[in-house]
N, C-alpha and C. Protein backbone atom coordinates (compact mmCIF):
# COMPACT_ATOMS: atom_id res chain seq x y z
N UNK A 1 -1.90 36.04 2.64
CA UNK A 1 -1.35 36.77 3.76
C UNK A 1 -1.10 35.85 4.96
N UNK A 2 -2.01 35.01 5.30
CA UNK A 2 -1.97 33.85 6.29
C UNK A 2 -1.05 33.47 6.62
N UNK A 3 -0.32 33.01 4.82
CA UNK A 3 0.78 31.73 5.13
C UNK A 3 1.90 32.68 5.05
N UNK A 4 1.91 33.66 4.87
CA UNK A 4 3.64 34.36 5.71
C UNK A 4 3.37 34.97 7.08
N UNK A 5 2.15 34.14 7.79
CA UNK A 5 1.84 35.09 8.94
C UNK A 5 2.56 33.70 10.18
N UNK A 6 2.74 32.90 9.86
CA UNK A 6 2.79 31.44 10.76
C UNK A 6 3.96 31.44 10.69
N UNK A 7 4.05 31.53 12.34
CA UNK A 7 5.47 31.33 12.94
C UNK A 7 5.82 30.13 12.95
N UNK A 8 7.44 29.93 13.22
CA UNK A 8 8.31 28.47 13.37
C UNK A 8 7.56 27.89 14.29
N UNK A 9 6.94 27.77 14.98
CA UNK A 9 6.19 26.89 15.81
C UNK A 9 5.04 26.41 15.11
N UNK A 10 4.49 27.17 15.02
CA UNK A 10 2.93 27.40 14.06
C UNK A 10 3.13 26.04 12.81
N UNK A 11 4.14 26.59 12.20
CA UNK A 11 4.17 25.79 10.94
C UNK A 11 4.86 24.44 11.63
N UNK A 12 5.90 24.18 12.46
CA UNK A 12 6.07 22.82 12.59
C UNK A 12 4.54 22.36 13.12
N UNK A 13 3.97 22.77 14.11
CA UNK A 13 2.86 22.34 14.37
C UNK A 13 1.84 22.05 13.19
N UNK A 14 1.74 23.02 12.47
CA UNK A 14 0.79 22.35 11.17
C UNK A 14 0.69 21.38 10.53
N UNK A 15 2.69 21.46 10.34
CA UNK A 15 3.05 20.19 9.28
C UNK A 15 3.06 18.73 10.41
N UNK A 16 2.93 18.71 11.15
CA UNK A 16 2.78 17.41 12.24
C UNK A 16 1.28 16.84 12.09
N UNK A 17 0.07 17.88 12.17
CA UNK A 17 -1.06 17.72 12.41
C UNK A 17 -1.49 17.32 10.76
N UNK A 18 -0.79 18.08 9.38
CA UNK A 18 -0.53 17.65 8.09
C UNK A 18 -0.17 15.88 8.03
N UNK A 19 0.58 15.95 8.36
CA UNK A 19 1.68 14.62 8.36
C UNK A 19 0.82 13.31 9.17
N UNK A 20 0.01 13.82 10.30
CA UNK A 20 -1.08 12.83 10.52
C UNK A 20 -2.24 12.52 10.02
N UNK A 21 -2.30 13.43 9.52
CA UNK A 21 -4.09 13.36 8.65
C UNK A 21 -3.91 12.80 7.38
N UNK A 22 -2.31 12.25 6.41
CA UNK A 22 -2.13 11.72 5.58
C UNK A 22 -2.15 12.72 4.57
N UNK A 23 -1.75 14.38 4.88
CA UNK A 23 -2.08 15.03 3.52
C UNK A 23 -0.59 15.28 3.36
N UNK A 24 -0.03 14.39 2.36
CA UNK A 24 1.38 14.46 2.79
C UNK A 24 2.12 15.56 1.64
N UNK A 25 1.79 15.34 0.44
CA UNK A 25 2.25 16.80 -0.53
C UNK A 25 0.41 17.20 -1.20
N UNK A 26 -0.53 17.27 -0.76
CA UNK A 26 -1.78 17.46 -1.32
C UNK A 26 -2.94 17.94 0.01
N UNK A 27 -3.63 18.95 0.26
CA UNK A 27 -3.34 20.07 -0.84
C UNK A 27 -2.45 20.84 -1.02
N UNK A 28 -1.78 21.24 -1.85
CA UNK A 28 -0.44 21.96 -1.75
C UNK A 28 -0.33 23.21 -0.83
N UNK A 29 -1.04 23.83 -0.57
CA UNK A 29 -1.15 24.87 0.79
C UNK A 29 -1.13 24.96 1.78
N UNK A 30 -2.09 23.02 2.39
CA UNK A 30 -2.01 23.12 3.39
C UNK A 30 -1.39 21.43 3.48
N UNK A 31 -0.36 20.96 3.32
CA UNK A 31 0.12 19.88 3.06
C UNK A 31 1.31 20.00 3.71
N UNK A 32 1.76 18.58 4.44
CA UNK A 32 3.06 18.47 5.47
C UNK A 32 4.23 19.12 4.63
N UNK A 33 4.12 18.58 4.01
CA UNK A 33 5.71 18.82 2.90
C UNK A 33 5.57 20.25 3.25
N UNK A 34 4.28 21.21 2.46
CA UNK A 34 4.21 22.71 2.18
C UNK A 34 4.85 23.10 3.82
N UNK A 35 3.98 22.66 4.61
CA UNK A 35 4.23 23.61 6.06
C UNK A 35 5.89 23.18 6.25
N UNK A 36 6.36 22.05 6.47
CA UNK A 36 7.81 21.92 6.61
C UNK A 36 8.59 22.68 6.01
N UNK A 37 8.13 22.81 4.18
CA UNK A 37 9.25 23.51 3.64
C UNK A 37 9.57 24.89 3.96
N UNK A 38 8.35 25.39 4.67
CA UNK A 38 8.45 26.53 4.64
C UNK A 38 9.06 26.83 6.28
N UNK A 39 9.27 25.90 7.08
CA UNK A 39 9.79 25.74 8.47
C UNK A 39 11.55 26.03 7.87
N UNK A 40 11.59 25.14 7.07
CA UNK A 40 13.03 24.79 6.97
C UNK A 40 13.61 26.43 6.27
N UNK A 41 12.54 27.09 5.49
CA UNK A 41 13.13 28.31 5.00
C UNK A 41 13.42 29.28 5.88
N UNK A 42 12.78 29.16 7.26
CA UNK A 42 13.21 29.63 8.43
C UNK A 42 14.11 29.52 8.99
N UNK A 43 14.20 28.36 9.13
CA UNK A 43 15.72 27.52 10.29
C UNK A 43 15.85 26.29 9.47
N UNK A 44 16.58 26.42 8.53
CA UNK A 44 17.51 25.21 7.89
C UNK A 44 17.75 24.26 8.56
N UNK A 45 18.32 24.28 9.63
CA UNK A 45 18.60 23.03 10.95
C UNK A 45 17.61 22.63 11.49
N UNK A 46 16.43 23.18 11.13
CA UNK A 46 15.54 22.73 12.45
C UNK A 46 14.93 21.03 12.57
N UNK A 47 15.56 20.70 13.10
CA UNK A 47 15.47 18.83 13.10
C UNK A 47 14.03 18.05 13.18
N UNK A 48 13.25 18.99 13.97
CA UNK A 48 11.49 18.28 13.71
C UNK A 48 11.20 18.65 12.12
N UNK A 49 11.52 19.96 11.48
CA UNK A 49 11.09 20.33 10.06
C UNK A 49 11.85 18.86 9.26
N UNK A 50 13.22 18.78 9.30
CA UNK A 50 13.93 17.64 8.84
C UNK A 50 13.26 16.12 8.94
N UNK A 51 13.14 15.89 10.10
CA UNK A 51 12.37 14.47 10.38
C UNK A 51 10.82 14.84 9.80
N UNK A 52 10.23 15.45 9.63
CA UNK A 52 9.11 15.47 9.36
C UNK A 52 8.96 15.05 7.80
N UNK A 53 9.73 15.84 6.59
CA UNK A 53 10.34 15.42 5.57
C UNK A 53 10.44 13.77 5.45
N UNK A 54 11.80 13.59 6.56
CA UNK A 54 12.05 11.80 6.14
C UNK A 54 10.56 10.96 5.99
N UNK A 55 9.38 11.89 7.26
CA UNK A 55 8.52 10.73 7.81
C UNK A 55 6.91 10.93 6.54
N UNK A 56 7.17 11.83 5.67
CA UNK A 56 6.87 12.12 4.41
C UNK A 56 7.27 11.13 3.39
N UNK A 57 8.84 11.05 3.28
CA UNK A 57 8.85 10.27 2.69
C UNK A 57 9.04 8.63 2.79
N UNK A 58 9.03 8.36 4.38
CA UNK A 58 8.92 6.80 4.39
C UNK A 58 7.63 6.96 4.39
N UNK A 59 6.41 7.37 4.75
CA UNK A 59 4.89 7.43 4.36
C UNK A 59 4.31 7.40 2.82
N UNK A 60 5.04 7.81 2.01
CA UNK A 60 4.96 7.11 0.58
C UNK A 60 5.58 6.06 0.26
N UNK A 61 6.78 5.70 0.86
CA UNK A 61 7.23 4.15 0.82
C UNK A 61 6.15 3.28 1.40
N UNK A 62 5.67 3.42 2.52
CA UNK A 62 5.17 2.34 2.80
C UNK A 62 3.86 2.23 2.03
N UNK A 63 3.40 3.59 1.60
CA UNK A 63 2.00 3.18 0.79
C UNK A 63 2.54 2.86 -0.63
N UNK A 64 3.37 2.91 -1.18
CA UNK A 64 3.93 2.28 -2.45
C UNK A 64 4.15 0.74 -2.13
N UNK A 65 4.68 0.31 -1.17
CA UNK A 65 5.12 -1.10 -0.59
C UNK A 65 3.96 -1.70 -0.92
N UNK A 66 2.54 -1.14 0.09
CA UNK A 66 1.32 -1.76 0.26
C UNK A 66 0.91 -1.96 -0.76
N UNK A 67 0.64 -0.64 -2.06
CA UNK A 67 0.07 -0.99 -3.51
C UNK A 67 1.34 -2.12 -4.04
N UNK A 68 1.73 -2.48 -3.75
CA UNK A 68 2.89 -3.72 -4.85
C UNK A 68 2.87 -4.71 -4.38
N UNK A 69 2.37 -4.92 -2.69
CA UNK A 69 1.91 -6.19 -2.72
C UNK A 69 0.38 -6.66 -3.19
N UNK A 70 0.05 -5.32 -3.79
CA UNK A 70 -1.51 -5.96 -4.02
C UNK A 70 -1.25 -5.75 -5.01
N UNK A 71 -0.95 -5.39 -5.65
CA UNK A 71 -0.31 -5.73 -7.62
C UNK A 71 -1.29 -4.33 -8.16
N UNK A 72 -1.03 -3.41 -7.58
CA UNK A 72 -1.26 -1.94 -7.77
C UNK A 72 -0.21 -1.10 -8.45
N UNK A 73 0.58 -1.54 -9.13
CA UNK A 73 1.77 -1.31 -9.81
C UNK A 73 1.47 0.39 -10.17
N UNK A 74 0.57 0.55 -11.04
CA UNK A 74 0.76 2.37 -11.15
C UNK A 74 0.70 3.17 -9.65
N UNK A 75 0.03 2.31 -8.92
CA UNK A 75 -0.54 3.43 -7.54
C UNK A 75 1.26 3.16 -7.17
N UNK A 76 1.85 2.10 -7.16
CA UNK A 76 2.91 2.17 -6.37
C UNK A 76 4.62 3.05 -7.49
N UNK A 77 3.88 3.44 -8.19
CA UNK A 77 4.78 4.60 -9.02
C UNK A 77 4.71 5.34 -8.51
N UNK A 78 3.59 5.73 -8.70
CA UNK A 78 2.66 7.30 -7.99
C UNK A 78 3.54 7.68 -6.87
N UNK A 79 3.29 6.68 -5.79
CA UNK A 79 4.15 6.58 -4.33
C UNK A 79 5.36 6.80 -4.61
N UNK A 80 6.00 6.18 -5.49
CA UNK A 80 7.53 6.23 -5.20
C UNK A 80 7.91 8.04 -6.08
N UNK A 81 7.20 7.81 -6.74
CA UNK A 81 7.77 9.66 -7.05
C UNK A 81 7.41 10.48 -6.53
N UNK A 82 6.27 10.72 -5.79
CA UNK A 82 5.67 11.33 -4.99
C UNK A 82 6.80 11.23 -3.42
N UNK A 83 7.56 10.57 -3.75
CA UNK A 83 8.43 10.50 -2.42
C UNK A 83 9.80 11.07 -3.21
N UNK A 84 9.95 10.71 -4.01
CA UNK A 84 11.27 11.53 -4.89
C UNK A 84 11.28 12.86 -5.04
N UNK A 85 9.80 13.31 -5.04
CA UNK A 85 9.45 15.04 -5.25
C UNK A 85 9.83 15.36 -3.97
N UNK A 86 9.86 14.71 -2.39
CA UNK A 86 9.90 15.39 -1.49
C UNK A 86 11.95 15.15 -0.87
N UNK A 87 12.07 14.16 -1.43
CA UNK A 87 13.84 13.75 -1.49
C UNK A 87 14.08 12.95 -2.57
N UNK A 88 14.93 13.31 -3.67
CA UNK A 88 14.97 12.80 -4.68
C UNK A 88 16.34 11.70 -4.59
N UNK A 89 17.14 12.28 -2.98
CA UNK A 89 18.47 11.79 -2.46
C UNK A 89 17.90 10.81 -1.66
N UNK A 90 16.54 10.71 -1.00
CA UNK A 90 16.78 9.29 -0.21
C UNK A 90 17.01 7.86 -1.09
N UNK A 91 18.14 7.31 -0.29
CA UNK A 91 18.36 6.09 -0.52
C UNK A 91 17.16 4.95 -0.61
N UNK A 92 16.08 4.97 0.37
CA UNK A 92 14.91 4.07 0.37
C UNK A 92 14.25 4.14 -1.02
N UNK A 93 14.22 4.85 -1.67
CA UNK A 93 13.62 5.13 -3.04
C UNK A 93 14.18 4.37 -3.89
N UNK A 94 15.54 3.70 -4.18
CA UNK A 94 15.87 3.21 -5.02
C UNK A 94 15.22 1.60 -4.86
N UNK A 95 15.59 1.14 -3.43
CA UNK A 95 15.25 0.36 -2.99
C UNK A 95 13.93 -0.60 -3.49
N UNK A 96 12.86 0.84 -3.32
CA UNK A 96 11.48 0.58 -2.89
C UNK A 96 10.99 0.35 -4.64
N UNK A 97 11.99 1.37 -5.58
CA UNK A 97 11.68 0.91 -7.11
C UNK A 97 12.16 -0.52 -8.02
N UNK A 98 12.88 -0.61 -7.39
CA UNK A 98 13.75 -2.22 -7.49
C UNK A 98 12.66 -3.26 -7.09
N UNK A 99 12.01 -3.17 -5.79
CA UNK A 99 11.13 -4.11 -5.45
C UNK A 99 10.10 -3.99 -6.33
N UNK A 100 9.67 -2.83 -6.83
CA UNK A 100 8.49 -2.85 -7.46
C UNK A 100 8.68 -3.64 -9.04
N UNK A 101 10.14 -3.20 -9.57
CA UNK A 101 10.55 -3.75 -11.03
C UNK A 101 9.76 -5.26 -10.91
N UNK A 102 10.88 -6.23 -9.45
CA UNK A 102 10.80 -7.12 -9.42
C UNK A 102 9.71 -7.89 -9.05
N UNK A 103 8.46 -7.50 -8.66
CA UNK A 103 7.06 -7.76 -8.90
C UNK A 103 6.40 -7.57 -10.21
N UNK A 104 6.39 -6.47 -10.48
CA UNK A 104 6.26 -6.49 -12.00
C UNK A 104 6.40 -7.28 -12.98
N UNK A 105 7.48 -8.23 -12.51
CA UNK A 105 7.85 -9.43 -13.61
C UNK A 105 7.62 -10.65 -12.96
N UNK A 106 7.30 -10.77 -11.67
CA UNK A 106 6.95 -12.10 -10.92
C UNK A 106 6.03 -12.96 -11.45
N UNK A 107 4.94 -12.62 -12.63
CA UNK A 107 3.94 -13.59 -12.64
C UNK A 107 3.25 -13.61 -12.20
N UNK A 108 2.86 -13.29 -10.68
CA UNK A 108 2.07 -13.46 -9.86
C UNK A 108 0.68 -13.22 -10.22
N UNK A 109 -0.51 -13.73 -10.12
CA UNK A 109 -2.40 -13.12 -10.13
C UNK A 109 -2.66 -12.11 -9.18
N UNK A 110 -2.88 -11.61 -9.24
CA UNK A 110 -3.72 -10.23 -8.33
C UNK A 110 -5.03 -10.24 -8.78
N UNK A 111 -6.00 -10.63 -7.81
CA UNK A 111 -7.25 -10.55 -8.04
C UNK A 111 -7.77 -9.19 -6.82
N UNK A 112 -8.58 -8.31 -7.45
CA UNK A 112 -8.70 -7.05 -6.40
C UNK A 112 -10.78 -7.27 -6.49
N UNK A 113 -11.29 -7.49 -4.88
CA UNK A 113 -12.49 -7.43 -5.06
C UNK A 113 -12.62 -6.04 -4.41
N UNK A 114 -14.43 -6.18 -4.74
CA UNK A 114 -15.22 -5.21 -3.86
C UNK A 114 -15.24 -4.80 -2.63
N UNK A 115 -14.77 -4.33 -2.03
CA UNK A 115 -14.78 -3.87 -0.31
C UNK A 115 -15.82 -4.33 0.52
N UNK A 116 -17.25 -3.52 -0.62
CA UNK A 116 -18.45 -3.72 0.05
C UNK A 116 -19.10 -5.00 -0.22
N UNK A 117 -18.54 -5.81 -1.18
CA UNK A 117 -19.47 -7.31 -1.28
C UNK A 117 -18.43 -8.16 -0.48
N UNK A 118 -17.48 -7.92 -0.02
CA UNK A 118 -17.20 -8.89 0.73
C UNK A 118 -17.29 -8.34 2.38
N UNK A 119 -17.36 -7.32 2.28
CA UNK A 119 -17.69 -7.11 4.14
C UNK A 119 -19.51 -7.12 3.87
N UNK A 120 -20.24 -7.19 2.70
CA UNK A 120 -21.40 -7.69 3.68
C UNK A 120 -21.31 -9.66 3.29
N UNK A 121 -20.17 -10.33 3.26
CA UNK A 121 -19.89 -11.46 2.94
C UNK A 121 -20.89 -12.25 1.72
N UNK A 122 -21.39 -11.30 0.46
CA UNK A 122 -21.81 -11.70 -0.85
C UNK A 122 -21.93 -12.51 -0.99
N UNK A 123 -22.67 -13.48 -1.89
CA UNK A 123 -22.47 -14.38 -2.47
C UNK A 123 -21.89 -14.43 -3.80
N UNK A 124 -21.28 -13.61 -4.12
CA UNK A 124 -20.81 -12.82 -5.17
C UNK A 124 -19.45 -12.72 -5.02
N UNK A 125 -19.29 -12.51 -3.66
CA UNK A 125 -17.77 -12.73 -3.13
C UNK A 125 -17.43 -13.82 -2.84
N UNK A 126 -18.65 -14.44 -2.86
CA UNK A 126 -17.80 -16.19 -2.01
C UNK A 126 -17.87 -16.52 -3.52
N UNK A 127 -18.09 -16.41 -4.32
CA UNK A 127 -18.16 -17.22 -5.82
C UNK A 127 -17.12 -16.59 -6.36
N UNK A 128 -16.66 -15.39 -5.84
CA UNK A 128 -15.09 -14.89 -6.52
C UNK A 128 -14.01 -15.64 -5.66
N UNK A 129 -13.77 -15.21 -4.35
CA UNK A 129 -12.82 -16.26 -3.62
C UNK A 129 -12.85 -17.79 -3.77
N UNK A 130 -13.89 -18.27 -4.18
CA UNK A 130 -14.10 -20.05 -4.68
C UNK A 130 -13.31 -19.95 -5.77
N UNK A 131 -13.30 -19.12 -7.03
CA UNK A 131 -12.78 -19.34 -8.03
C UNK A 131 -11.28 -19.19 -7.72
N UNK A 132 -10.55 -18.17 -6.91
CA UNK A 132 -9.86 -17.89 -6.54
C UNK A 132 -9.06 -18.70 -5.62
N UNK A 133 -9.52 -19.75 -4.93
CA UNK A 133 -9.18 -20.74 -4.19
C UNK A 133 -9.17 -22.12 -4.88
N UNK A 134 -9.66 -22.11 -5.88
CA UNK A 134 -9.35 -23.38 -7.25
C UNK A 134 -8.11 -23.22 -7.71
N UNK A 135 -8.28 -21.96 -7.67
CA UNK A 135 -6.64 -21.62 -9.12
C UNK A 135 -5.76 -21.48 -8.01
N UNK A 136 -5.53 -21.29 -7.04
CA UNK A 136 -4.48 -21.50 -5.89
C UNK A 136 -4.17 -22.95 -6.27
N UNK A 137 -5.25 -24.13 -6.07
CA UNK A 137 -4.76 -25.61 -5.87
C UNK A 137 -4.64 -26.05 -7.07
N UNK A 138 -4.86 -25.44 -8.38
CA UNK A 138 -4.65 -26.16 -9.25
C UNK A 138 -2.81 -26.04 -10.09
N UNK A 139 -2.77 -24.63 -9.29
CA UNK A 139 -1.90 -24.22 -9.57
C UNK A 139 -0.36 -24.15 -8.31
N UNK A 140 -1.20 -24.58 -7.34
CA UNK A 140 -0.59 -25.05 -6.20
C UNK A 140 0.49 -23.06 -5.58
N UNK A 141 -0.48 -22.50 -5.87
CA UNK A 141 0.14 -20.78 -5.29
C UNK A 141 0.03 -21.20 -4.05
N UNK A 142 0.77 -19.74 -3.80
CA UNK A 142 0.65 -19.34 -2.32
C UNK A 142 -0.06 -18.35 -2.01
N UNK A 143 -1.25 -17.72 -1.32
CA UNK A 143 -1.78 -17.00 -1.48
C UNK A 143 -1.43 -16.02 -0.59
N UNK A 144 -2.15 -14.60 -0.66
CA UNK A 144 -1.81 -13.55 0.37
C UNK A 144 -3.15 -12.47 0.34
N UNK A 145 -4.15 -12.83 1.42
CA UNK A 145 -5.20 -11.66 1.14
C UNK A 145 -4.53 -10.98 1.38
N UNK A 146 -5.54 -9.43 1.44
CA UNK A 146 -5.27 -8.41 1.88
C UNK A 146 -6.68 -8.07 2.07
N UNK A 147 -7.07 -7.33 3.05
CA UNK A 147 -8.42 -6.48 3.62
C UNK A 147 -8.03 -5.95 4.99
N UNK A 148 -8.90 -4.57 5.11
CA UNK A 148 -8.78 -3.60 5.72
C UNK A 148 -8.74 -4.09 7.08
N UNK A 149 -9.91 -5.25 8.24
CA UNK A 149 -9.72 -5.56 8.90
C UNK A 149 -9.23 -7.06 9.23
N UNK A 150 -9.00 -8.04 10.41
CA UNK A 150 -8.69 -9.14 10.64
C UNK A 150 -9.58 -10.56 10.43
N UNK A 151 -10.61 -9.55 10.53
CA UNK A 151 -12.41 -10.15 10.46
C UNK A 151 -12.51 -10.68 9.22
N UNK A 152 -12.18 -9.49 8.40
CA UNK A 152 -12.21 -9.71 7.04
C UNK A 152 -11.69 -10.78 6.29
N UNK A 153 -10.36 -10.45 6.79
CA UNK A 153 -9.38 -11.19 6.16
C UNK A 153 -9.44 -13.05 6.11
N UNK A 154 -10.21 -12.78 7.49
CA UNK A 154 -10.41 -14.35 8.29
C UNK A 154 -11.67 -14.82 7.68
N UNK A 155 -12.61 -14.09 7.34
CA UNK A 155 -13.63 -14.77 6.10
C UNK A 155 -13.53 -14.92 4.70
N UNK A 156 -12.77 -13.87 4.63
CA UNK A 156 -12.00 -14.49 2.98
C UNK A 156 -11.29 -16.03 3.10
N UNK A 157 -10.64 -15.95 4.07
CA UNK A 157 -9.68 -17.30 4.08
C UNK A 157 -10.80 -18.36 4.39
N UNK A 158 -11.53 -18.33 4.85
CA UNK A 158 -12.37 -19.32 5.29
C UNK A 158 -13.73 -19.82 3.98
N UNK A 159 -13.98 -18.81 3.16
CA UNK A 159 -14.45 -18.96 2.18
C UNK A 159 -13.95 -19.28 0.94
N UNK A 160 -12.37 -19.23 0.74
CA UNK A 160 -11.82 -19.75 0.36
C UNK A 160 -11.43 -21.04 0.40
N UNK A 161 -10.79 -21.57 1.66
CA UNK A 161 -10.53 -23.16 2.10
C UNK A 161 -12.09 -23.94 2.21
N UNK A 162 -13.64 -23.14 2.28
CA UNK A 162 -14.47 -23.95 2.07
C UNK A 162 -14.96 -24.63 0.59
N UNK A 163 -13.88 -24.13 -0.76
CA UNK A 163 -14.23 -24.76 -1.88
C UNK A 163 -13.50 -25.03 -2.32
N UNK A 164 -12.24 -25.72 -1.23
CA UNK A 164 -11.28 -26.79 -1.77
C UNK A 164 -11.18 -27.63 -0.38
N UNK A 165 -12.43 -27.97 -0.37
CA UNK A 165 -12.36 -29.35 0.60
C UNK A 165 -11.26 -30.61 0.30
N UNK A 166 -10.23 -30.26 1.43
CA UNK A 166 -9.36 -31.85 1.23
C UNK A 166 -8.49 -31.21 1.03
N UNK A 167 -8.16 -29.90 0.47
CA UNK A 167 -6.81 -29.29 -0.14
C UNK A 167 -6.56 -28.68 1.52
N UNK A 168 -5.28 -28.11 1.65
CA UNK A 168 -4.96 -27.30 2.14
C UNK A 168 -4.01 -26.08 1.62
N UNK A 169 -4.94 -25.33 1.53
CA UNK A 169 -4.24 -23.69 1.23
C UNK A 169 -2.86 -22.94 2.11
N UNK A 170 -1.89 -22.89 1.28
CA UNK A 170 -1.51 -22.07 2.32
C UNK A 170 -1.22 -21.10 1.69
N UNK A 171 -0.62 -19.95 2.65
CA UNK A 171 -0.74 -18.30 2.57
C UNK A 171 -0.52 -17.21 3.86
N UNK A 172 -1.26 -16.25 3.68
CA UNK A 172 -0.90 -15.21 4.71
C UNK A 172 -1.88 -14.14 4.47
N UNK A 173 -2.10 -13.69 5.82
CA UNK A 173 -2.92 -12.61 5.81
C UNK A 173 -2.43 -11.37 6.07
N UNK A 174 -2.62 -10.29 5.73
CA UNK A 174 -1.78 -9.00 5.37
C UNK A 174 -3.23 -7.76 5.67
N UNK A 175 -2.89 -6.96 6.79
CA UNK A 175 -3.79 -6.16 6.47
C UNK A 175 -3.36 -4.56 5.49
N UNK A 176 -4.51 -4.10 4.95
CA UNK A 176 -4.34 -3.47 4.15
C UNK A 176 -5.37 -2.43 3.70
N UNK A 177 -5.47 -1.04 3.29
CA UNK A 177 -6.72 -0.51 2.88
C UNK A 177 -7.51 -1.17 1.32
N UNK A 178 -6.80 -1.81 0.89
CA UNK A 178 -7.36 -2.80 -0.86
C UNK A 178 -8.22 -3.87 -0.21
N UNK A 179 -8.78 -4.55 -0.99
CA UNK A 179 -9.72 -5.83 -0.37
C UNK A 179 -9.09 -6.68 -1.89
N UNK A 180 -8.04 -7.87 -1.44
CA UNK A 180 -7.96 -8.53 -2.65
C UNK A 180 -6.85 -10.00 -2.03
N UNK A 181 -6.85 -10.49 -3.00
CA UNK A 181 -6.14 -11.84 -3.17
C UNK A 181 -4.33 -11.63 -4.51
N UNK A 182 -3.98 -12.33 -3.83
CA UNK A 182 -2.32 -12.52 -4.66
C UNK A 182 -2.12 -13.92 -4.54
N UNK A 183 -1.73 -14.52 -5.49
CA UNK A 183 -1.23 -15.77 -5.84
C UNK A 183 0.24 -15.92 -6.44
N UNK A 184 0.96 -16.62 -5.46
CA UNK A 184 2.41 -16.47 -5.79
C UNK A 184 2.62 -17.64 -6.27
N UNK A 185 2.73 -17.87 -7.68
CA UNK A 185 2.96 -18.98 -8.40
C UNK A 185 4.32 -19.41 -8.04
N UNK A 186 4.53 -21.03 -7.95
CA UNK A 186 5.65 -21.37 -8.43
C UNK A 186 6.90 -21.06 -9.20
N UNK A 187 8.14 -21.47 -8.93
CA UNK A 187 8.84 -20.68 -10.02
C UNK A 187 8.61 -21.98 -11.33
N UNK A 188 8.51 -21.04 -12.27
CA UNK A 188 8.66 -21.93 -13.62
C UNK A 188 7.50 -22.20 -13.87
N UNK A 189 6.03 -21.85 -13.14
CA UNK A 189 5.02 -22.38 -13.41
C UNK A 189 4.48 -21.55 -14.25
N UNK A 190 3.95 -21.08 -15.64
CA UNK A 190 3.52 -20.43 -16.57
C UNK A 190 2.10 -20.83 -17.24
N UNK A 191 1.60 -22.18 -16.74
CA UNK A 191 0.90 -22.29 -17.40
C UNK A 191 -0.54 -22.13 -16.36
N UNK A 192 -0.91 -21.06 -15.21
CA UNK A 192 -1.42 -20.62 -14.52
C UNK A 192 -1.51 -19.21 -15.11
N UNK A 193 -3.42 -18.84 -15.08
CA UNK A 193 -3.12 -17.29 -15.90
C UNK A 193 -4.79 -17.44 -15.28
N UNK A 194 -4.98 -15.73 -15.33
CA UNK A 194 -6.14 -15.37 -14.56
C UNK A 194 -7.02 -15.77 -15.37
């Protein structure tokens, strides 16, 4: 009874307060998509219900983006159809599946650690990023953490470049909700494998 009780205001307001909390088609009742669609069955034109939609579905692009640079390849399916269910016509979708093909076949290592052994800085983690910082120089990658904060990210790198004394690493830091490492091999280099 509720949900035919919420007026055009009501429901754009829901689906905004939806759309920030990240519940973007889940739970289906009370989910941005749900409250919009049901805005738009009101007033077809109504341009916040419309933009709210687009900002639905660039919000699964960008979390599809994020899983593919961390070599999350199913999570970044997930994303991209999960954005097709809400516009199956946006153009960014084709885009965003193309990039993903073309990771898919890059070669690249994706190593994904523990969250919690490396934010309490492990020794478990420094013996994974050591290994992880060998096969960079032996293999001469480019690397790319990823972790949630800057802190983080900046002790991975640093525990890394401390077990290739003399080498210099290079790479990039990327923040991200994953805690992990990417190694962008060379082209032609094949004989680098996790």
């Amino acid at each position: 009874r509720e949900r035919e009780a919420l007026s055009l205001p009501d429901l754009l307001y829901a689906g905004l307060q939806a759309l920030d909390a990240d519940r973007l088609l889940t739970p289906e009742e009370t989910s941005a998509y749900s409250y919009f669609a049901r805005a738009l069955r009101l007033d077809s034109d109504n341009e916040i219900a419309r933009e709210g939609m687009r900002a639905i579905v660039a919000r699964y692009l960008q979390l599809a983006r994020e899983a593919i640079g961390n070599g999350s390849f199913d999570a970044a399916e997930l994303m991209i159809d999960r954005a097709g269910v809400v516009d199956p016509a946006a153009a960014e979708i084709t885009l965003v599946r193309a990039e993903l093909a073309k990771e898919r076949e890059s070669g690249d290592l994706f190593f994904r650690l523990d969250g919690g052994e490396v934010s309490a800085q492990s020794d478990a983690a420094r013996r994974q990023l050591a290994d992880i910082a060998r096969q960079a120089r032996d293999c001469e990658a480019f690397f790319l953490i990823t972790a949630p904060t800057d802190a983080t990210a900046r002790w991975m790198f640093m525990a890394m470049r401390e077990s290739v004394e003399g080498y210099r690493l290079r790479g990039n830091i990327e923040l991200s909700s994953q805690t992990g490492v990417r190694l962008r091999l060379p082209e032609g280099e094949n004989g680098c494998s996790a």
